[in-house]
N, C-alpha and C. Protein backbone atom coordinates (compact mmCIF):
# COMPACT_ATOMS: atom_id res chain seq x y z
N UNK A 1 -27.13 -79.12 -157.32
CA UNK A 1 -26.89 -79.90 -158.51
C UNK A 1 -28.14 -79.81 -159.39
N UNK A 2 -28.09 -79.39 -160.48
CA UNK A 2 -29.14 -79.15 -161.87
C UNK A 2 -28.98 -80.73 -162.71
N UNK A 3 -30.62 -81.09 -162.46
CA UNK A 3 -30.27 -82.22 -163.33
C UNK A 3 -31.50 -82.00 -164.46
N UNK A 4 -30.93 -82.25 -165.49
CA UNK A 4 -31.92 -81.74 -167.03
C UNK A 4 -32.28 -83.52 -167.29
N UNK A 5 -33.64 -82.79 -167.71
CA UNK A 5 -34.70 -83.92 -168.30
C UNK A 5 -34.77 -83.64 -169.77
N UNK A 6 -35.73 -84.53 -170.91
CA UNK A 6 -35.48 -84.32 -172.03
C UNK A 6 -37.42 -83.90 -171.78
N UNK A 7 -37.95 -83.32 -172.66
CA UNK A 7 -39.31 -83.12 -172.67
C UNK A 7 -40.34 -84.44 -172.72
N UNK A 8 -41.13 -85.07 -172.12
CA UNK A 8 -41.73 -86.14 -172.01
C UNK A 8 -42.03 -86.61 -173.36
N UNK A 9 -41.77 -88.31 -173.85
CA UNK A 9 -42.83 -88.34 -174.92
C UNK A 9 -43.83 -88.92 -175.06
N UNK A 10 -44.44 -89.15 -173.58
CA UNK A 10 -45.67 -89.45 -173.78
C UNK A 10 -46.47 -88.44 -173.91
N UNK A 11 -47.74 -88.50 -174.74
CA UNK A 11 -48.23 -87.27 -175.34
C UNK A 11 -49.47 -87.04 -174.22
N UNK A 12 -49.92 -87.51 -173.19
CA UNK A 12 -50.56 -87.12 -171.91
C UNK A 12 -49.47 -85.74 -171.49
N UNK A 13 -48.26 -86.19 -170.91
CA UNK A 13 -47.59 -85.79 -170.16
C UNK A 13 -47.36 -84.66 -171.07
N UNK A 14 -46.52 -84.71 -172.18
CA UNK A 14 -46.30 -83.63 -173.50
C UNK A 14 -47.26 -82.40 -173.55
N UNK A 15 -48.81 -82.47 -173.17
CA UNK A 15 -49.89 -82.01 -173.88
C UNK A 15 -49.46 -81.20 -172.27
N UNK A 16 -49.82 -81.84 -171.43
CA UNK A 16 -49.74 -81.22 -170.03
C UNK A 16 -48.43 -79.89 -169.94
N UNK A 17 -47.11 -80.38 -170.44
CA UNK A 17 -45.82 -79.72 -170.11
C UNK A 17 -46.21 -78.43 -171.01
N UNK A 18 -46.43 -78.57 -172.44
CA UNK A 18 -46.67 -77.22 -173.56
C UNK A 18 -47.76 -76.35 -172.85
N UNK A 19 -49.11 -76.63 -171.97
CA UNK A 19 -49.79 -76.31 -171.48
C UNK A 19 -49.43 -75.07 -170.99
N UNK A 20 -48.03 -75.55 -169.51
CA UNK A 20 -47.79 -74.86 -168.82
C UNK A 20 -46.68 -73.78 -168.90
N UNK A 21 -45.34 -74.57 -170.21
CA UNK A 21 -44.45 -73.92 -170.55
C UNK A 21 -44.83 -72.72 -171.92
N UNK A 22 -44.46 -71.75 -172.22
CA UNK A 22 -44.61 -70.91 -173.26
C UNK A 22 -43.35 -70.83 -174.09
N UNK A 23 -43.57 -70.85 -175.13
CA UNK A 23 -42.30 -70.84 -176.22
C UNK A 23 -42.39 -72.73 -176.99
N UNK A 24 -41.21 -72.18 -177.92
CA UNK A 24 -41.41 -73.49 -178.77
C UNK A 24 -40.50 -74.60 -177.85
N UNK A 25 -41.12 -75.60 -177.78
CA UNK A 25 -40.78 -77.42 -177.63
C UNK A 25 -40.62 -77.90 -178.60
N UNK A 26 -39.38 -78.30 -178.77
CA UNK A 26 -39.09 -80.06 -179.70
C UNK A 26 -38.45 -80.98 -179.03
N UNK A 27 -38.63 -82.00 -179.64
CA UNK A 27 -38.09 -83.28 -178.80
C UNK A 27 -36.75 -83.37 -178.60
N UNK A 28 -35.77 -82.23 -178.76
CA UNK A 28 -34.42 -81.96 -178.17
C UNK A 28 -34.33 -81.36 -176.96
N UNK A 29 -35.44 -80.24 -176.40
CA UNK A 29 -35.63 -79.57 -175.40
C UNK A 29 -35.56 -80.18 -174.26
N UNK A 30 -34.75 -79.81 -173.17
CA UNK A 30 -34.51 -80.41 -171.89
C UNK A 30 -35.27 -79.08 -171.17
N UNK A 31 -35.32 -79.73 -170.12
CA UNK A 31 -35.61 -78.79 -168.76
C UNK A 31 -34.77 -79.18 -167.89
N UNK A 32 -34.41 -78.25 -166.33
CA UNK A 32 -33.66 -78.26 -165.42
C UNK A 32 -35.10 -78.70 -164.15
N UNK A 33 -34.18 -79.89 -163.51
CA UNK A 33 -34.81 -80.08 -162.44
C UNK A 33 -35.41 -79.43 -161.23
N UNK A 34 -34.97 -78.07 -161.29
CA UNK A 34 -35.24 -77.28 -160.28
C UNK A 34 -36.39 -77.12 -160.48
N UNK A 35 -37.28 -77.17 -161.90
CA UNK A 35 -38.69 -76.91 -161.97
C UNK A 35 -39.43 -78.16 -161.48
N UNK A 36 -39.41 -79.12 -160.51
CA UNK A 36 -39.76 -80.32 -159.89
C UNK A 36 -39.61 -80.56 -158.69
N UNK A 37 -40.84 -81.15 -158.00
CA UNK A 37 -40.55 -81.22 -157.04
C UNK A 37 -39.89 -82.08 -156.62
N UNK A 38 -39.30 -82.50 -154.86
CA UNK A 38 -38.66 -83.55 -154.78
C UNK A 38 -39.24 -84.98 -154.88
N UNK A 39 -40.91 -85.23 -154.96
CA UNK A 39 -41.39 -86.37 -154.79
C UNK A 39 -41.18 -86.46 -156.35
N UNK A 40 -41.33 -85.85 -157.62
CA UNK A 40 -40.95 -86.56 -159.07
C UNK A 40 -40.15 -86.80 -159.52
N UNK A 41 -38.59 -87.32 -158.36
CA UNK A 41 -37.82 -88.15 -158.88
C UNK A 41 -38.04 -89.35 -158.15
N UNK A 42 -36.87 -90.64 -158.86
CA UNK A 42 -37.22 -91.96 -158.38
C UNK A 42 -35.60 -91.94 -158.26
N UNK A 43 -35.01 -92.50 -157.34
CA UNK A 43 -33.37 -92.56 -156.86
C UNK A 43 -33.13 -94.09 -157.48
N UNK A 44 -32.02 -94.53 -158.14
CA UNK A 44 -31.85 -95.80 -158.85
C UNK A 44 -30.48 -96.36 -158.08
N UNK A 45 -30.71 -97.29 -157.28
CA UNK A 45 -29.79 -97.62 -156.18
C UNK A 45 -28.89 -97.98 -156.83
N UNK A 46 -28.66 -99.18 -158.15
CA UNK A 46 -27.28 -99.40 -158.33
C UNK A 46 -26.52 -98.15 -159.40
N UNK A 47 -26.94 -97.45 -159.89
CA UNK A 47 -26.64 -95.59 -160.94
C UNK A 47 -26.04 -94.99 -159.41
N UNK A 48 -27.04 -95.08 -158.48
CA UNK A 48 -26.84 -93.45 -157.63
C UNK A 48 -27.53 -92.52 -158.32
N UNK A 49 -28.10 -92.56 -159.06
CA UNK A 49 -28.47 -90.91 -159.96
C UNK A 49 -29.72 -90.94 -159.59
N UNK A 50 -30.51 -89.51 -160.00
CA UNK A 50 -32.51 -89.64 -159.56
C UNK A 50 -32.65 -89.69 -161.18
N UNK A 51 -33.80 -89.94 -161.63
CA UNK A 51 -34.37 -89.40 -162.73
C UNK A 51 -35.77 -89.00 -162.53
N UNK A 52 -36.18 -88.86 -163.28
CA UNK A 52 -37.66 -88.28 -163.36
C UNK A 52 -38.78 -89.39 -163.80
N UNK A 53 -39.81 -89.35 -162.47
CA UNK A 53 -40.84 -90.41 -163.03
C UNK A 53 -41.84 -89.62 -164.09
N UNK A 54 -42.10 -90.90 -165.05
CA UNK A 54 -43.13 -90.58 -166.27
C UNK A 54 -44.25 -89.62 -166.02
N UNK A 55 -44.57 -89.31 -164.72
CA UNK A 55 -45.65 -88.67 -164.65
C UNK A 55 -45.71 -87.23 -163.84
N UNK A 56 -44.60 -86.98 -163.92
CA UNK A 56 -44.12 -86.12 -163.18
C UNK A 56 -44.32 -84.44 -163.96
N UNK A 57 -44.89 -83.58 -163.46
CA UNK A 57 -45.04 -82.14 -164.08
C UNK A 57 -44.79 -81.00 -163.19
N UNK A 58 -44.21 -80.20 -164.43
CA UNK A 58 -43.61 -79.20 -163.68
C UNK A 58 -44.17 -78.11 -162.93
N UNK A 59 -43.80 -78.21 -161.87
CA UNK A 59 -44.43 -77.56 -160.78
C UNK A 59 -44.06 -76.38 -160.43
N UNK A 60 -42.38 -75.74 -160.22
CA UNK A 60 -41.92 -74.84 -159.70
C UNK A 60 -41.75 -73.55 -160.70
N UNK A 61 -41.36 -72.78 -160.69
CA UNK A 61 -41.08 -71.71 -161.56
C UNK A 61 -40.35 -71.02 -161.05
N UNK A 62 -39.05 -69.96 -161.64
CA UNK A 62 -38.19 -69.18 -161.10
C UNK A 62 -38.91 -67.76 -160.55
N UNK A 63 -38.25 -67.11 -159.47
CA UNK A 63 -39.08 -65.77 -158.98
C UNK A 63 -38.46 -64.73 -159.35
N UNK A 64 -39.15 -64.14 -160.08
CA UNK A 64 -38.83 -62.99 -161.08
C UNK A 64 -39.02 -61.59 -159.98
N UNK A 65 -38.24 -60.84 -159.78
CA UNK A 65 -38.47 -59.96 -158.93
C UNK A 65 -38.01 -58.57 -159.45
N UNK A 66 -39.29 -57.37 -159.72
CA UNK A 66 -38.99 -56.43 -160.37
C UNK A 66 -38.61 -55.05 -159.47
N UNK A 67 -37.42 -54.47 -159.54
CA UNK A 67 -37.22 -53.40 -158.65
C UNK A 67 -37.31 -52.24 -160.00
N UNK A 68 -38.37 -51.49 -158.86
CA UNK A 68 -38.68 -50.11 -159.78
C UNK A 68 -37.48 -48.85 -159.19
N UNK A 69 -36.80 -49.01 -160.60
CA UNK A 69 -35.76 -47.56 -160.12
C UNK A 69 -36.28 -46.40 -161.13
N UNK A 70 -36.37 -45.44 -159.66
CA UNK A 70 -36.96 -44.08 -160.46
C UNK A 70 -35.87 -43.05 -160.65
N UNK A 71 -35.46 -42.63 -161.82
CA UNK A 71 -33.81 -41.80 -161.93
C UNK A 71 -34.77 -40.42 -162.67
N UNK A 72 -34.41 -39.61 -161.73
CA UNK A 72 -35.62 -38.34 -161.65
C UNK A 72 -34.00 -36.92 -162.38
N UNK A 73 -33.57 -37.07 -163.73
CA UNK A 73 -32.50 -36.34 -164.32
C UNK A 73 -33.40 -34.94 -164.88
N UNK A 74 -32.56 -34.00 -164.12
CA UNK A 74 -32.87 -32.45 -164.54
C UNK A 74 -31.35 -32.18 -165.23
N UNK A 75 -31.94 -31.71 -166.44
CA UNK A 75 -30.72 -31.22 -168.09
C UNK A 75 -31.22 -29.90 -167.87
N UNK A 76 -30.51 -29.38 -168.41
CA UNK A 76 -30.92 -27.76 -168.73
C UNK A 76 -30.20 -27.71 -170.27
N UNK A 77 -31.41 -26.82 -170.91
CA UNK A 77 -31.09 -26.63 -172.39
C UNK A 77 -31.05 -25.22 -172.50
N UNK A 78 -30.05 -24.73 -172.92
CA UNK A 78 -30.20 -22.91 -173.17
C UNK A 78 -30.33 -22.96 -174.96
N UNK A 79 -31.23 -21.81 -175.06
CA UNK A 79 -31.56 -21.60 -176.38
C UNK A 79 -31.90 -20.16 -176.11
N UNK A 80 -30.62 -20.03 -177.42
CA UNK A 80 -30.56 -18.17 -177.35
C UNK A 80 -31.19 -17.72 -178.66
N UNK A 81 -31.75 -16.91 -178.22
CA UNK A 81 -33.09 -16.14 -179.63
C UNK A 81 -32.17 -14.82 -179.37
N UNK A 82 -31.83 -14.56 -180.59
CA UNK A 82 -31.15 -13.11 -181.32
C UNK A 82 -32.39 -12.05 -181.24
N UNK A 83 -32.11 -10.86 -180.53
CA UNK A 83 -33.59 -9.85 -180.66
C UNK A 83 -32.77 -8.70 -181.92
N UNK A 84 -33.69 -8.23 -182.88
CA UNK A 84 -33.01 -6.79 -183.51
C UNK A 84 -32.81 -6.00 -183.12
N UNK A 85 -31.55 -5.51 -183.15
CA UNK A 85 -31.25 -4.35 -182.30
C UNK A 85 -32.24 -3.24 -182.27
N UNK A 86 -31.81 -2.70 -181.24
CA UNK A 86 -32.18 -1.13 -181.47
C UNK A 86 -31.84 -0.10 -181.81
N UNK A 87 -32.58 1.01 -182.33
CA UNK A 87 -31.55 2.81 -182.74
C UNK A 87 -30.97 2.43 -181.80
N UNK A 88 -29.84 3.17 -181.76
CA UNK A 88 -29.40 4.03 -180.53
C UNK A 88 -28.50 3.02 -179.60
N UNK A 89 -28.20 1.46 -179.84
CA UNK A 89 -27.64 1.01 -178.78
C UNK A 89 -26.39 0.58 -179.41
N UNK A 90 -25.54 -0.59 -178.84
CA UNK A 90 -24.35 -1.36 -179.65
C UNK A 90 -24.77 -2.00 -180.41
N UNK A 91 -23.74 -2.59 -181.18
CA UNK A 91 -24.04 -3.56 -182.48
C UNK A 91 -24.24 -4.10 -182.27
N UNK A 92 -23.84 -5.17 -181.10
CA UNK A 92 -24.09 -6.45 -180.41
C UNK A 92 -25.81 -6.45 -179.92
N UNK A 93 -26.28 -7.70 -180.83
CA UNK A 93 -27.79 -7.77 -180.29
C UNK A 93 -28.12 -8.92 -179.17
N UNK A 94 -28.92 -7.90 -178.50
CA UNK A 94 -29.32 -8.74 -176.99
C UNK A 94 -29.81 -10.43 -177.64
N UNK A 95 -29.20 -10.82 -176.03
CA UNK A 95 -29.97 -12.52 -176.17
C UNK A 95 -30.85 -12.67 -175.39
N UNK A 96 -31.65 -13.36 -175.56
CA UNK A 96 -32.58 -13.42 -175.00
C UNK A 96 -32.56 -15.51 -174.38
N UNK A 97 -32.05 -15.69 -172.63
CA UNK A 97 -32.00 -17.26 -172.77
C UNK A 97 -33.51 -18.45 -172.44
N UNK A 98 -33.22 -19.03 -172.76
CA UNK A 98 -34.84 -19.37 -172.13
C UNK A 98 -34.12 -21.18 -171.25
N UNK A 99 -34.55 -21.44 -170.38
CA UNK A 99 -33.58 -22.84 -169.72
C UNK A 99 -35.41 -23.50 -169.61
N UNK A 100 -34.94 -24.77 -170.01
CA UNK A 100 -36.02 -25.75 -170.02
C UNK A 100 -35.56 -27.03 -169.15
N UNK A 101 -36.18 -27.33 -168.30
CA UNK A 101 -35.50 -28.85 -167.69
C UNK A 101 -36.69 -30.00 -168.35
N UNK A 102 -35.81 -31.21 -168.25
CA UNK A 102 -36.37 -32.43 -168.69
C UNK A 102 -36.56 -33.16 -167.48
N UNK A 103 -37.54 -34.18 -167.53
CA UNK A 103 -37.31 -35.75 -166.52
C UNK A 103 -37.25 -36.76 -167.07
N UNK A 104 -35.99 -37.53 -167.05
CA UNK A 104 -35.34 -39.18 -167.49
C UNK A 104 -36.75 -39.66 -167.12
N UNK A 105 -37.36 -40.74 -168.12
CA UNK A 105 -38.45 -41.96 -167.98
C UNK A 105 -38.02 -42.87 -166.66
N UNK A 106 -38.40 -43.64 -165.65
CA UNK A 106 -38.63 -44.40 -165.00
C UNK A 106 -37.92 -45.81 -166.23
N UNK A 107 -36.89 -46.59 -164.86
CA UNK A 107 -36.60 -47.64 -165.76
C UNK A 107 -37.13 -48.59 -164.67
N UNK A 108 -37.16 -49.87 -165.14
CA UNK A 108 -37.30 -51.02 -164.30
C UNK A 108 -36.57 -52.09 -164.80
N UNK A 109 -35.91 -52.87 -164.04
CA UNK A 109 -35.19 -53.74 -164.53
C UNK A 109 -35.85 -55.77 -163.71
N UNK A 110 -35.05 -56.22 -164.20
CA UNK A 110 -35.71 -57.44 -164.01
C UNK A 110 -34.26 -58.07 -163.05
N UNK A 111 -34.60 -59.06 -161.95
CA UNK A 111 -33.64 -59.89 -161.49
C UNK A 111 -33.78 -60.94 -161.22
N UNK A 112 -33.37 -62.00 -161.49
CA UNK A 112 -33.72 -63.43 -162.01
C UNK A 112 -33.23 -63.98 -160.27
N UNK A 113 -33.38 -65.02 -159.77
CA UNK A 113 -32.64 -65.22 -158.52
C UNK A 113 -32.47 -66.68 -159.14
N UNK A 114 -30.91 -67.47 -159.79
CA UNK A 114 -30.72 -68.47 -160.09
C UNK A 114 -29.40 -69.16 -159.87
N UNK A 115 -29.98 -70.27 -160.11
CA UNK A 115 -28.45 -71.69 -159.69
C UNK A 115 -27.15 -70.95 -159.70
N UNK A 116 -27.44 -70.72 -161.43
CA UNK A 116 -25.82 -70.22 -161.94
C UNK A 116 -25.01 -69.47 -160.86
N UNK A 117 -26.07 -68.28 -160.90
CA UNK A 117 -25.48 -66.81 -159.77
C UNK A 117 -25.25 -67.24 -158.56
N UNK A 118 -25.88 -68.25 -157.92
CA UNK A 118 -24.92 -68.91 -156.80
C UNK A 118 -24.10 -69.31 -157.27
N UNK A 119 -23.77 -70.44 -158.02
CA UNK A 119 -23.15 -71.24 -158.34
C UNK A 119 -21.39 -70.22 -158.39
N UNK A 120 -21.52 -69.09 -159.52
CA UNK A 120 -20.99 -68.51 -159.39
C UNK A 120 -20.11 -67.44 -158.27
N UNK A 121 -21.06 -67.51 -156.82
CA UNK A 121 -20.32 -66.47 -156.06
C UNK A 121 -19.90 -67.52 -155.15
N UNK A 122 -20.40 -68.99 -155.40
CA UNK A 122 -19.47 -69.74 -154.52
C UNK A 122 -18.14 -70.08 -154.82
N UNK A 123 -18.36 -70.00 -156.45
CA UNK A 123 -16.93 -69.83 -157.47
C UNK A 123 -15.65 -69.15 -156.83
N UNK A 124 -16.48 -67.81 -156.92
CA UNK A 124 -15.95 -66.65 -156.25
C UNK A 124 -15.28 -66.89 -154.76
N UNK A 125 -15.93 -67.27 -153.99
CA UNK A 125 -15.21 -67.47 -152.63
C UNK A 125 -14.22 -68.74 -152.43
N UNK A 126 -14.66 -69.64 -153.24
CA UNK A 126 -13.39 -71.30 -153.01
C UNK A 126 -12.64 -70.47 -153.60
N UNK A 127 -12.41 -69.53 -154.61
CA UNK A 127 -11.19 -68.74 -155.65
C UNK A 127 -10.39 -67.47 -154.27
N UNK A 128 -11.42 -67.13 -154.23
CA UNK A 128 -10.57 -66.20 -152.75
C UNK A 128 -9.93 -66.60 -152.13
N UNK A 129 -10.64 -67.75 -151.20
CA UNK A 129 -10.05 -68.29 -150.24
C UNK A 129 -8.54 -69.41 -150.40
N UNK A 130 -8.71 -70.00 -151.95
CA UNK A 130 -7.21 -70.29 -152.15
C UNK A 130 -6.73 -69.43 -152.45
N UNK A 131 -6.70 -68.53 -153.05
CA UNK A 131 -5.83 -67.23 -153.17
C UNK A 131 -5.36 -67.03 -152.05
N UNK A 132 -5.97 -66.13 -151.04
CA UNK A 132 -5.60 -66.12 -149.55
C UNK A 132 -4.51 -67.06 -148.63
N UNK A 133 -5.04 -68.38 -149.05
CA UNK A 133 -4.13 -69.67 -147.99
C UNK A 133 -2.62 -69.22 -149.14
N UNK A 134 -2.64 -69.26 -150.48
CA UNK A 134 -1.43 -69.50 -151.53
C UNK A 134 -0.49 -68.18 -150.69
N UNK A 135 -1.30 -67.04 -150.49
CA UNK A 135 -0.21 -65.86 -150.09
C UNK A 135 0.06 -65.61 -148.70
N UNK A 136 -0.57 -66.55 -147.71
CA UNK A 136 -0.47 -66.53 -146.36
C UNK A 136 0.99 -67.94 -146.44
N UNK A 137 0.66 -68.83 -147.24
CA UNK A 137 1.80 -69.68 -147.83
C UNK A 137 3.09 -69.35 -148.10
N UNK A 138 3.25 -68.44 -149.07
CA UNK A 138 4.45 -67.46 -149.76
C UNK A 138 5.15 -66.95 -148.37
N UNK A 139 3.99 -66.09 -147.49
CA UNK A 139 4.78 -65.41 -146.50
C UNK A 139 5.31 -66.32 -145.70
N UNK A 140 4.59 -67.14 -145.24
CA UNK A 140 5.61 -68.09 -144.55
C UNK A 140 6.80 -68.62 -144.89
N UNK A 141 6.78 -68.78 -145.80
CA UNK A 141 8.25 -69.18 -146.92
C UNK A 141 9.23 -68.36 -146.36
N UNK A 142 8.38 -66.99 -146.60
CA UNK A 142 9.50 -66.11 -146.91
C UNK A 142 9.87 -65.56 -145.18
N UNK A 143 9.37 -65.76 -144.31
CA UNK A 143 9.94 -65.41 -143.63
C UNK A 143 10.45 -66.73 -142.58
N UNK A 144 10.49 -67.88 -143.24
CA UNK A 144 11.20 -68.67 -142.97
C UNK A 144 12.71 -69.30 -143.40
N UNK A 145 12.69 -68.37 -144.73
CA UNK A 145 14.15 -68.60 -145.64
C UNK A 145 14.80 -67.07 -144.45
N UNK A 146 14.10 -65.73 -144.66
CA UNK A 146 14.55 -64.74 -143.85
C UNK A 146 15.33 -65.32 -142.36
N UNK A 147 14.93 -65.95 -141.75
CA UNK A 147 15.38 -66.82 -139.82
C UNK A 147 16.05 -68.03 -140.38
């Protein structure tokens, strides 16, 4: 469960958060709780909900993990140079080919490891798995109208 804070306005805490975060803050900007630890919430017995104590700073950060893919592509380019004929031969003038190979640049890509993308492949499996029970369902039907 992601629970969003609004950016502190006490200007201790404020001065501290811009410190550590990069990019623009205004006093609409929330953050997600995952950047906190568990001791900077306070649990509010008659809500049920946590919130965030006043003094609380963000501690965690997402782990950015870079996989270097090396895609090593050989092209071949033919480039035909016309030579002038010679006395004495056919009309048709020799070619002459020349083949050049290239190498594709090195890419790297970035992979975030976050809530959502779980969030999402658990999506994915409660969606399977009723799928699955709905057509293990059907068959029973059906081979109970069948007897």
């Amino acid at each position: 469960m992601c629970i969003f804070s609004q950016v502190s306005k006490r200007r201790r805490n404020k001065k501290r958060w811009l410190n550590i975060i990069s990019g623009n803050i205004t006093q609409h900007s929330v953050l997600c709780g995952l950047h906190f630890k568990f001791e900077d919430f306070t649990t509010h017995p008659a809500a049920a909900r946590k919130s965030l104590k006043l003094n609380a700073i963000l501690s965690i950060f997402p782990v950015i993990i870079l996989e270097n893919k090396k895609v090593h592509v050989l092209s071949s380019i033919t480039i035909s140079q016309e030579m002038p004929p010679t006395p004495g031969t056919s009309s048709v003038p020799p070619s002459k080919k020349i083949k050049l190979q290239q190498n594709a640049k090195t890419q790297t890509s970035i992979t975030f490891n976050t809530s959502r993308k779980n969030k999402l492949h658990r999506e994915i499996k409660i969606l399977s798995q009723k799928l699955k029970r709905r057509n293990e369902t059907i068959k029973s039907e059906i081979i109970a109208d069948y007897y």
